[in-house]
C-alpha atoms as a PDB file:
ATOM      1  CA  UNK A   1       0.000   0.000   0.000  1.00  0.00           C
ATOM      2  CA  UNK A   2       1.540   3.706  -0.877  1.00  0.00           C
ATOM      3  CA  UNK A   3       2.309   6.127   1.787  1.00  0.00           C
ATOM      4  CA  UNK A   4      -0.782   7.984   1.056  1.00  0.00           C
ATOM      5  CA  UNK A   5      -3.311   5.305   1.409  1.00  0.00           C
ATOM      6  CA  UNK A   6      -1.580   4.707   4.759  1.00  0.00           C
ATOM      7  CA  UNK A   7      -2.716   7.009   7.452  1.00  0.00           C
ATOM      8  CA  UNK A   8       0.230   8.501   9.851  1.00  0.00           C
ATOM      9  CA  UNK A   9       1.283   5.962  12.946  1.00  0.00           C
ATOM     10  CA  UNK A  10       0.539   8.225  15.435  1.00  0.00           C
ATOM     11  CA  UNK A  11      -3.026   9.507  14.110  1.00  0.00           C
ATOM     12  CA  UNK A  12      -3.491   5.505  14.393  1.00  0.00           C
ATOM     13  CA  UNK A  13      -2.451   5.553  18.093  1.00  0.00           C
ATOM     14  CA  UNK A  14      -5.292   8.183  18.745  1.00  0.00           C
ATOM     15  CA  UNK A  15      -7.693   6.528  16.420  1.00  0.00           C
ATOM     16  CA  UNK A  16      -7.139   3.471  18.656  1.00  0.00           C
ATOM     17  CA  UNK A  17      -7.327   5.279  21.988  1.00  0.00           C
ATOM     18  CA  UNK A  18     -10.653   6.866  20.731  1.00  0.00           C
ATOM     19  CA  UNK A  19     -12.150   3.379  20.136  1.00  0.00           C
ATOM     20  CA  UNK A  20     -10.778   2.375  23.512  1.00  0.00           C
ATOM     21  CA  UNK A  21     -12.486   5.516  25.244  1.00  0.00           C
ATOM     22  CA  UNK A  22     -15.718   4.894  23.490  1.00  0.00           C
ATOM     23  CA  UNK A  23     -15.769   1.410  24.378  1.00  0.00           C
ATOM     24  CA  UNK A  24     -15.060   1.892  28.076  1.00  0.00           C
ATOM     25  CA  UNK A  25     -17.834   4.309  27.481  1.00  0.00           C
ATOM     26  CA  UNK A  26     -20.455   1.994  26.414  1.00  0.00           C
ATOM     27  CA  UNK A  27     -19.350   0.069  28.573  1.00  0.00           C
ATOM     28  CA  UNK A  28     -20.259   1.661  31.624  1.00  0.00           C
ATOM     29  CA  UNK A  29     -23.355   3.303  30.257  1.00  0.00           C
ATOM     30  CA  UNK A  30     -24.447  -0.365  29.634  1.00  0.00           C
ATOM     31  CA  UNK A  31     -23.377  -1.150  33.570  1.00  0.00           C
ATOM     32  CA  UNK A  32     -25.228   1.533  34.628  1.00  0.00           C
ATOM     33  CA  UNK A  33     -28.329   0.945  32.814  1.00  0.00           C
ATOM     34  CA  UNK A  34     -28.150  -2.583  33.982  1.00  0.00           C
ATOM     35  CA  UNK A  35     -27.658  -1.297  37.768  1.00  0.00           C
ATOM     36  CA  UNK A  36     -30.788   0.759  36.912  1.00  0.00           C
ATOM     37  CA  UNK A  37     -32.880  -1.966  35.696  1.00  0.00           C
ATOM     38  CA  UNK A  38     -31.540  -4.199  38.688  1.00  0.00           C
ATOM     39  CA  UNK A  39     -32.358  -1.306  41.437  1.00  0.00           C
ATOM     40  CA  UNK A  40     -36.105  -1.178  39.596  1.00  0.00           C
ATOM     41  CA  UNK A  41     -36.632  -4.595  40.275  1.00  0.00           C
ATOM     42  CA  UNK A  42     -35.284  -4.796  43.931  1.00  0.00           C
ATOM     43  CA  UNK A  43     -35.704  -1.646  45.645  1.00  0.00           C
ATOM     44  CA  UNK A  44     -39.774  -1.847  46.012  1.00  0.00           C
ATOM     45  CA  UNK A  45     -40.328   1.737  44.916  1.00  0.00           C
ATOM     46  CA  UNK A  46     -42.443   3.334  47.886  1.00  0.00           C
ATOM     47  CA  UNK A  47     -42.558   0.342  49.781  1.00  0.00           C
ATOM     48  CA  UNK A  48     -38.738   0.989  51.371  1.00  0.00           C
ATOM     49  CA  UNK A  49     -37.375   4.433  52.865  1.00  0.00           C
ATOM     50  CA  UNK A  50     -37.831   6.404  55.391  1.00  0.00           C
ATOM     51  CA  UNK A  51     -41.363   7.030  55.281  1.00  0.00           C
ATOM     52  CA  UNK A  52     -43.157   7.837  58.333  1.00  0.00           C
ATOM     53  CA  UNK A  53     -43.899   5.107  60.611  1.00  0.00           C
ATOM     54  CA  UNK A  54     -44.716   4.362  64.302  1.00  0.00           C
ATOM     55  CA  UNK A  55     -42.091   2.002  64.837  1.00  0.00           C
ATOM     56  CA  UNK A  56     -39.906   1.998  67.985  1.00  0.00           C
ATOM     57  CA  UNK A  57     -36.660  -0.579  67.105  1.00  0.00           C
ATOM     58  CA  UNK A  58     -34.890  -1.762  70.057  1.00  0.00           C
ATOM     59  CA  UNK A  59     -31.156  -2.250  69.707  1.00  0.00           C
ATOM     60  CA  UNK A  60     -31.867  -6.028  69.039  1.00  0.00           C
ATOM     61  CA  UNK A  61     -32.776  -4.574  65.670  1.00  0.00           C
ATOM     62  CA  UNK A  62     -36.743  -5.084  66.421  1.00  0.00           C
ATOM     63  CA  UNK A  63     -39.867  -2.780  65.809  1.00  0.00           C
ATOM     64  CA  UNK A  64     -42.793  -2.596  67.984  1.00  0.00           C
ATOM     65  CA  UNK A  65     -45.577  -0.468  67.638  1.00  0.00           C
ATOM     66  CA  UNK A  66     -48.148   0.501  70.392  1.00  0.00           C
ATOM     67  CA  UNK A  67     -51.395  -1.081  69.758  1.00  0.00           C
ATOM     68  CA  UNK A  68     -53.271   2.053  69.698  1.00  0.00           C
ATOM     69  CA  UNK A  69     -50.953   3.009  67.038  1.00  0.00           C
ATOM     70  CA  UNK A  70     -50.750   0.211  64.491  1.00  0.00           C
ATOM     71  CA  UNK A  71     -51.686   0.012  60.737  1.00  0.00           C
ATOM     72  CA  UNK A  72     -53.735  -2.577  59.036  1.00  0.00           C
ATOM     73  CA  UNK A  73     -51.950  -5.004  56.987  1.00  0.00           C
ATOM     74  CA  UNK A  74     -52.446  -4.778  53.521  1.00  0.00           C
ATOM     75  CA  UNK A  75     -54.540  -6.976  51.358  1.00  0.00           C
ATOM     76  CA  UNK A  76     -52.095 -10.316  51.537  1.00  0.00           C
ATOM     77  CA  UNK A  77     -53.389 -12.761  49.370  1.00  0.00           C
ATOM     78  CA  UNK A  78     -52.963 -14.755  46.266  1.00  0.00           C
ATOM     79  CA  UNK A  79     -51.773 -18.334  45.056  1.00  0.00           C
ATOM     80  CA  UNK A  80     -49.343 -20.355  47.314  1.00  0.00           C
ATOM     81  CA  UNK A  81     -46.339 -22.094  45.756  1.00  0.00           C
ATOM     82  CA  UNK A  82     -48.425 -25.261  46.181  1.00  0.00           C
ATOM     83  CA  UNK A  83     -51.005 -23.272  43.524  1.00  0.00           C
ATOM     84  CA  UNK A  84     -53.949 -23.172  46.500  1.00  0.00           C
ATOM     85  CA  UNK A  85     -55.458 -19.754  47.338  1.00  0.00           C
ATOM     86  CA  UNK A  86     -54.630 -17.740  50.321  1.00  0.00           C
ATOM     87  CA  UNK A  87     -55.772 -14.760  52.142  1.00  0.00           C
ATOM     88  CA  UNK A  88     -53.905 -13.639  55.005  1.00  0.00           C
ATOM     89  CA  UNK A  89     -57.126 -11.675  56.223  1.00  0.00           C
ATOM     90  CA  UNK A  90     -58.963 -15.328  56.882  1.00  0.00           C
ATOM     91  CA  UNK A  91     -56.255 -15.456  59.928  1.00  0.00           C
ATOM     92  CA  UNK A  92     -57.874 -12.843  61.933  1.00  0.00           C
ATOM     93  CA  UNK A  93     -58.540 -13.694  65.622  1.00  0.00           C
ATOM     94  CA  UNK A  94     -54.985 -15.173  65.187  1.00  0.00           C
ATOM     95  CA  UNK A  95     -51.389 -13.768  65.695  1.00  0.00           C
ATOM     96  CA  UNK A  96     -49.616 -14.114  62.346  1.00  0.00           C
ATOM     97  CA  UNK A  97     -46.066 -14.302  61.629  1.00  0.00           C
ATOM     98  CA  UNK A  98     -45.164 -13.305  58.050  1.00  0.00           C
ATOM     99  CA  UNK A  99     -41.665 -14.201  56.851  1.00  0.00           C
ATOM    100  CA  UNK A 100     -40.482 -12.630  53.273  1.00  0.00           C
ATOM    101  CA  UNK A 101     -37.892 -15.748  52.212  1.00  0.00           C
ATOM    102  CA  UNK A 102     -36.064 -16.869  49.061  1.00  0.00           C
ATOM    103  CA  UNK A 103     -34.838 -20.246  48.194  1.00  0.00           C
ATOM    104  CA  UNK A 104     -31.602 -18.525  47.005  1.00  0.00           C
ATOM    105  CA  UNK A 105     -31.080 -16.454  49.786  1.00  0.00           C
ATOM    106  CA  UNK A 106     -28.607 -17.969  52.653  1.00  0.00           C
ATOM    107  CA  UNK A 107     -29.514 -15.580  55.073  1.00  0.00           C
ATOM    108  CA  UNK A 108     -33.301 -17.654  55.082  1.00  0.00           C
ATOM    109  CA  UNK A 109     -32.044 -21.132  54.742  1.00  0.00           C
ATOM    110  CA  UNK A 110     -30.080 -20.184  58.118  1.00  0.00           C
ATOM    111  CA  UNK A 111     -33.245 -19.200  59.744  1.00  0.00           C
ATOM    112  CA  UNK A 112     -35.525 -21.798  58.429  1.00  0.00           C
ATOM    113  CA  UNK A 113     -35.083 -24.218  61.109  1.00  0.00           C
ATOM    114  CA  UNK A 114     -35.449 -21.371  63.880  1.00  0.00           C
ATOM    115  CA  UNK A 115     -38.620 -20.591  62.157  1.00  0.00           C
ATOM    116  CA  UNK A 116     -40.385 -24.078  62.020  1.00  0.00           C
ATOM    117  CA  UNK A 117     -39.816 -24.962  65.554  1.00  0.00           C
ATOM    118  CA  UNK A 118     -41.079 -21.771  66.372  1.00  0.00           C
ATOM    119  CA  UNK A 119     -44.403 -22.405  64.344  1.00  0.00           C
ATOM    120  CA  UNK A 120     -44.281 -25.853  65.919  1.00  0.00           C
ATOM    121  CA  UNK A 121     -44.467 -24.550  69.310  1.00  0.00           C
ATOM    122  CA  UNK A 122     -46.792 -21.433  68.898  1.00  0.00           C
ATOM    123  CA  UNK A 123     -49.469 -23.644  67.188  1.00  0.00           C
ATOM    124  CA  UNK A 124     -51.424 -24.279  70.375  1.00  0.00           C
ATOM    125  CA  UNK A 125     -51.189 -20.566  71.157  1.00  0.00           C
ATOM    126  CA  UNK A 126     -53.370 -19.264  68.451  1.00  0.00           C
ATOM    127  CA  UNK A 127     -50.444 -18.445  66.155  1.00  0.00           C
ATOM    128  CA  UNK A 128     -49.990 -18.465  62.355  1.00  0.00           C
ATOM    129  CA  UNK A 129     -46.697 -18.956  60.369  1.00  0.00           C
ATOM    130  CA  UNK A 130     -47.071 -17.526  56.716  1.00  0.00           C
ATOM    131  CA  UNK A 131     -44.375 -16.968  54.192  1.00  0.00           C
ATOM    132  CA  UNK A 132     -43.994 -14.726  50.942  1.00  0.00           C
ATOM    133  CA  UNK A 133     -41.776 -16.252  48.672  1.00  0.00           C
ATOM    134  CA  UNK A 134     -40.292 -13.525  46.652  1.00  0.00           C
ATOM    135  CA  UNK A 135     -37.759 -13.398  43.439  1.00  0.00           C
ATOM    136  CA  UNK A 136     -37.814 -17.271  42.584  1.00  0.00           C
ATOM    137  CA  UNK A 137     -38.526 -17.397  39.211  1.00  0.00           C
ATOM    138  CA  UNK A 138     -40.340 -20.612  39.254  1.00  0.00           C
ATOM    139  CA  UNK A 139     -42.512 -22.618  42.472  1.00  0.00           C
ATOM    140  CA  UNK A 140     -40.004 -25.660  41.908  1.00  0.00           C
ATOM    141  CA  UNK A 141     -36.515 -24.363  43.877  1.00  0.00           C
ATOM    142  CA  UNK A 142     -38.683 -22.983  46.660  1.00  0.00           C
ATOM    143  CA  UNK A 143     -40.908 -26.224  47.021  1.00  0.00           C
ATOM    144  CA  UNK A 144     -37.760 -28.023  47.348  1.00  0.00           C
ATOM    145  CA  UNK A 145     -36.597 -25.451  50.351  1.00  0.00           C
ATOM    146  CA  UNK A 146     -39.728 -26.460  52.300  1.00  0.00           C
ATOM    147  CA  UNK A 147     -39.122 -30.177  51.593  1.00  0.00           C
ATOM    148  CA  UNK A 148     -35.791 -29.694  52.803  1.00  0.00           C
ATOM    149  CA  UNK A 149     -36.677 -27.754  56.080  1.00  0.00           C
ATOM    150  CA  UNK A 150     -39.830 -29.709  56.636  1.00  0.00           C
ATOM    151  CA  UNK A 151     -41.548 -26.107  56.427  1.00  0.00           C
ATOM    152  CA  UNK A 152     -45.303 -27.401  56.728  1.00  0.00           C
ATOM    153  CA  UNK A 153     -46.708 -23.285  56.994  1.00  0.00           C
ATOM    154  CA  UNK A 154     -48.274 -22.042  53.453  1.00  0.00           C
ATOM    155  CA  UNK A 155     -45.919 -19.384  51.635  1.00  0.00           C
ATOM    156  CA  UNK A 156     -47.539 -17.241  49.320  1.00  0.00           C
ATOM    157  CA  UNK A 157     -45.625 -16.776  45.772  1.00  0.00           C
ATOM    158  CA  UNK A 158     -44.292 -13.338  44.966  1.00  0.00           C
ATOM    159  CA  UNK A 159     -41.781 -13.640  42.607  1.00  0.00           C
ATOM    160  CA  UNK A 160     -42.039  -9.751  41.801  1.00  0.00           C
ATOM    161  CA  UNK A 161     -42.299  -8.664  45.150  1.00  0.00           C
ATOM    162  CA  UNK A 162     -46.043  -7.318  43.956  1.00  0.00           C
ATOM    163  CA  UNK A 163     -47.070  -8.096  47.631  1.00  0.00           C
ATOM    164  CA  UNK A 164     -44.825  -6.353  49.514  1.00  0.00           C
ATOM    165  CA  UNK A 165     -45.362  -3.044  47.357  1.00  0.00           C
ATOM    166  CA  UNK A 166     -48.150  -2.708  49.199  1.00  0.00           C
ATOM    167  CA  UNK A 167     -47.283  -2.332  52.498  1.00  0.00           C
ATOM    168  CA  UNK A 168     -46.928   1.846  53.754  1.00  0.00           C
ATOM    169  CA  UNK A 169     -43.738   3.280  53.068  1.00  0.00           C
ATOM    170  CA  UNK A 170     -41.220   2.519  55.895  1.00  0.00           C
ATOM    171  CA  UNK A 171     -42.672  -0.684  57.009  1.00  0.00           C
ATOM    172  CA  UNK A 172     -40.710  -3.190  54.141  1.00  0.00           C
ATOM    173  CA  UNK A 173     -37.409  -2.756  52.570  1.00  0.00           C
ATOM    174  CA  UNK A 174     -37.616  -5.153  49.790  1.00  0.00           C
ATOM    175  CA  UNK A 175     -34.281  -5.454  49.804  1.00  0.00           C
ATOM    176  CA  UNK A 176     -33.807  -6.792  53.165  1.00  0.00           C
ATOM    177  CA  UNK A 177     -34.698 -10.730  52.305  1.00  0.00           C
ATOM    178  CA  UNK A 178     -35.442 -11.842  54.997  1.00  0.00           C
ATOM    179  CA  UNK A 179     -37.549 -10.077  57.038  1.00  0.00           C
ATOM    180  CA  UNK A 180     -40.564 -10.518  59.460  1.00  0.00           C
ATOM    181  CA  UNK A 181     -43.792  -8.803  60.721  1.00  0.00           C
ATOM    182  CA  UNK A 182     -46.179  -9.922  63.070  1.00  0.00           C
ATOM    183  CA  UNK A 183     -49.529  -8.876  62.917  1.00  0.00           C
ATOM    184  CA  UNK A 184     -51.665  -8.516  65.826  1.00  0.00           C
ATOM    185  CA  UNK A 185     -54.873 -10.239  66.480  1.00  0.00           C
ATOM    186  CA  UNK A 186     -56.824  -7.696  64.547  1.00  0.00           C
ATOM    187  CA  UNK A 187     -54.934  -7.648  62.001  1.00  0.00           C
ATOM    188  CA  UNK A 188     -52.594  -4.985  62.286  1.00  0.00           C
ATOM    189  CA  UNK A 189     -48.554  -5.003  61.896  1.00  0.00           C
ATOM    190  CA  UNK A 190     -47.379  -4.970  65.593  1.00  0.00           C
ATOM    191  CA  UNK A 191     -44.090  -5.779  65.020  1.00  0.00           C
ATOM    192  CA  UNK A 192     -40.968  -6.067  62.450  1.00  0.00           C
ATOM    193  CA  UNK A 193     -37.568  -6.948  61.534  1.00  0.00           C
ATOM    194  CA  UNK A 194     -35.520  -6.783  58.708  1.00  0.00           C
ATOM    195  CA  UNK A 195     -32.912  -9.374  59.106  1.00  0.00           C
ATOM    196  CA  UNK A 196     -32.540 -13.071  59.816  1.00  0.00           C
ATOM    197  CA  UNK A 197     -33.782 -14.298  62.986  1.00  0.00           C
ATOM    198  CA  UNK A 198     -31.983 -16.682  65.674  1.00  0.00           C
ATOM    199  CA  UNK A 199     -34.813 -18.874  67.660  1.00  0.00           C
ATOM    200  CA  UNK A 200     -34.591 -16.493  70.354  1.00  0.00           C
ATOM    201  CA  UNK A 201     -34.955 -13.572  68.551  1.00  0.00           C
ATOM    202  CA  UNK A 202     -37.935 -14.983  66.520  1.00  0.00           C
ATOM    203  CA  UNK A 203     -39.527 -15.649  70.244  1.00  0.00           C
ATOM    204  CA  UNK A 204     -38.619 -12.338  71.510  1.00  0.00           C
ATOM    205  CA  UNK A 205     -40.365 -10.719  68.221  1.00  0.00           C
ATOM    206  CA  UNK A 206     -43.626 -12.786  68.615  1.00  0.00           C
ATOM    207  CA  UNK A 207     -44.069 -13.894  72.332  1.00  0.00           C
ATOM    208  CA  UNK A 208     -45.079 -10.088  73.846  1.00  0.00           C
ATOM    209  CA  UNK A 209     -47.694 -10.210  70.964  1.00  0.00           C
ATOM    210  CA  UNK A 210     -48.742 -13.378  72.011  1.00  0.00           C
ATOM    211  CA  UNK A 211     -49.414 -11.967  75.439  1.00  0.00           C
ATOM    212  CA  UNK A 212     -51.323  -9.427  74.086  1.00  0.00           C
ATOM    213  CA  UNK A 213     -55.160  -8.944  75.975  1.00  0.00           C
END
């Protein structure tokens, strides 16, 4: 090839440094669109924050709210991962514990056993154990959790986390899998954490509800 069909060695270096640049720029466009698209999916919108709430949290890292003080729980129901229909509402008269779990998450496996022993021994107490699966993409991986843990409580299947957008602002932070809230007698969220629970924790979360007159 003649010298003028070539172009000059060093306007090749900063041809090739422009490609570079533009590349690393696409790049991270592309990896911040994707972190975009991944914080849409996870971060619940409204549902997580700051909003205002009546929660007290103890430095065990538990909420409590006073009774004359508590919200209703949203409407909770839909299809369990066994494909029956649920409604969380059908509970009332009983103290429900709802735990937000994920087959893939090892936070929950850890807590799984705390949590069926716990059901086990609150069942003659007038208490119900109800889960929301959330962010399995299919009923099979988290059936096979509940085999494995001999969970024998009905979990509700929220793979989108539609269920939990409807809680008030400030009670659930989507992104804290797992968490739990106990709803009163009526009905009404008395109490919540968002992180995994040792037995004793998970008793010291639901037992002063139990009490409750």
């Amino acid at each position: 090839m003649s010298a003028a069909c070539r172009a000059p060695r060093h306007l090749n270096r900063t041809s090739s440094r422009i490609r570079t640049r533009r590349r690393t720029a696409l790049t991270a466009a592309g990896a911040a669109v994707a972190a975009l698209v991944l914080s849409a999916c996870t971060s619940g919108g409204t549902s997580g924050g700051s909003g205002k709430t009546n929660y007290i949290t103890g430095a065990d890292g538990i909420a409590t709210v006073k009774k004359s003080e508590r919200d209703a729980a949203p409407d909770l129901s839909g299809t369990t991962i066994d494909g029956k229909k649920l409604d969380v509402a059908d509970y009332r008269g009983k103290v429900v514990v709802i735990n937000v779990w994920g087959s893939w998450c090892p936070s929950c496996r850890a807590e799984a056993p705390n949590f069926v022993k716990a059901a086990a021994q609150t069942a003659g107490k007038g208490v119900q154990f109800v889960g929301i699966n959330t962010r399995d993409t299919s009923t099979g991986p988290a059936r096979a959790f509940e085999k494995q843990y001999g969970v024998t409580y009905p979990s509700l299947y929220d793979p989108t986390g539609r269920l939990m957008l409807r809680f008030k602002k400030g009670t659930l932070n989507p992104q804290a899998i797992p968490s739990t809230l106990v709803l009163d007698r009526d009905g009404k969220i008395a109490a919540r954490t968002l992180q995994a629970l040792s037995e004793e924790k998970l008793h010291q979360l639901i037992d002063p509800v139990i009490a409750e007159k």
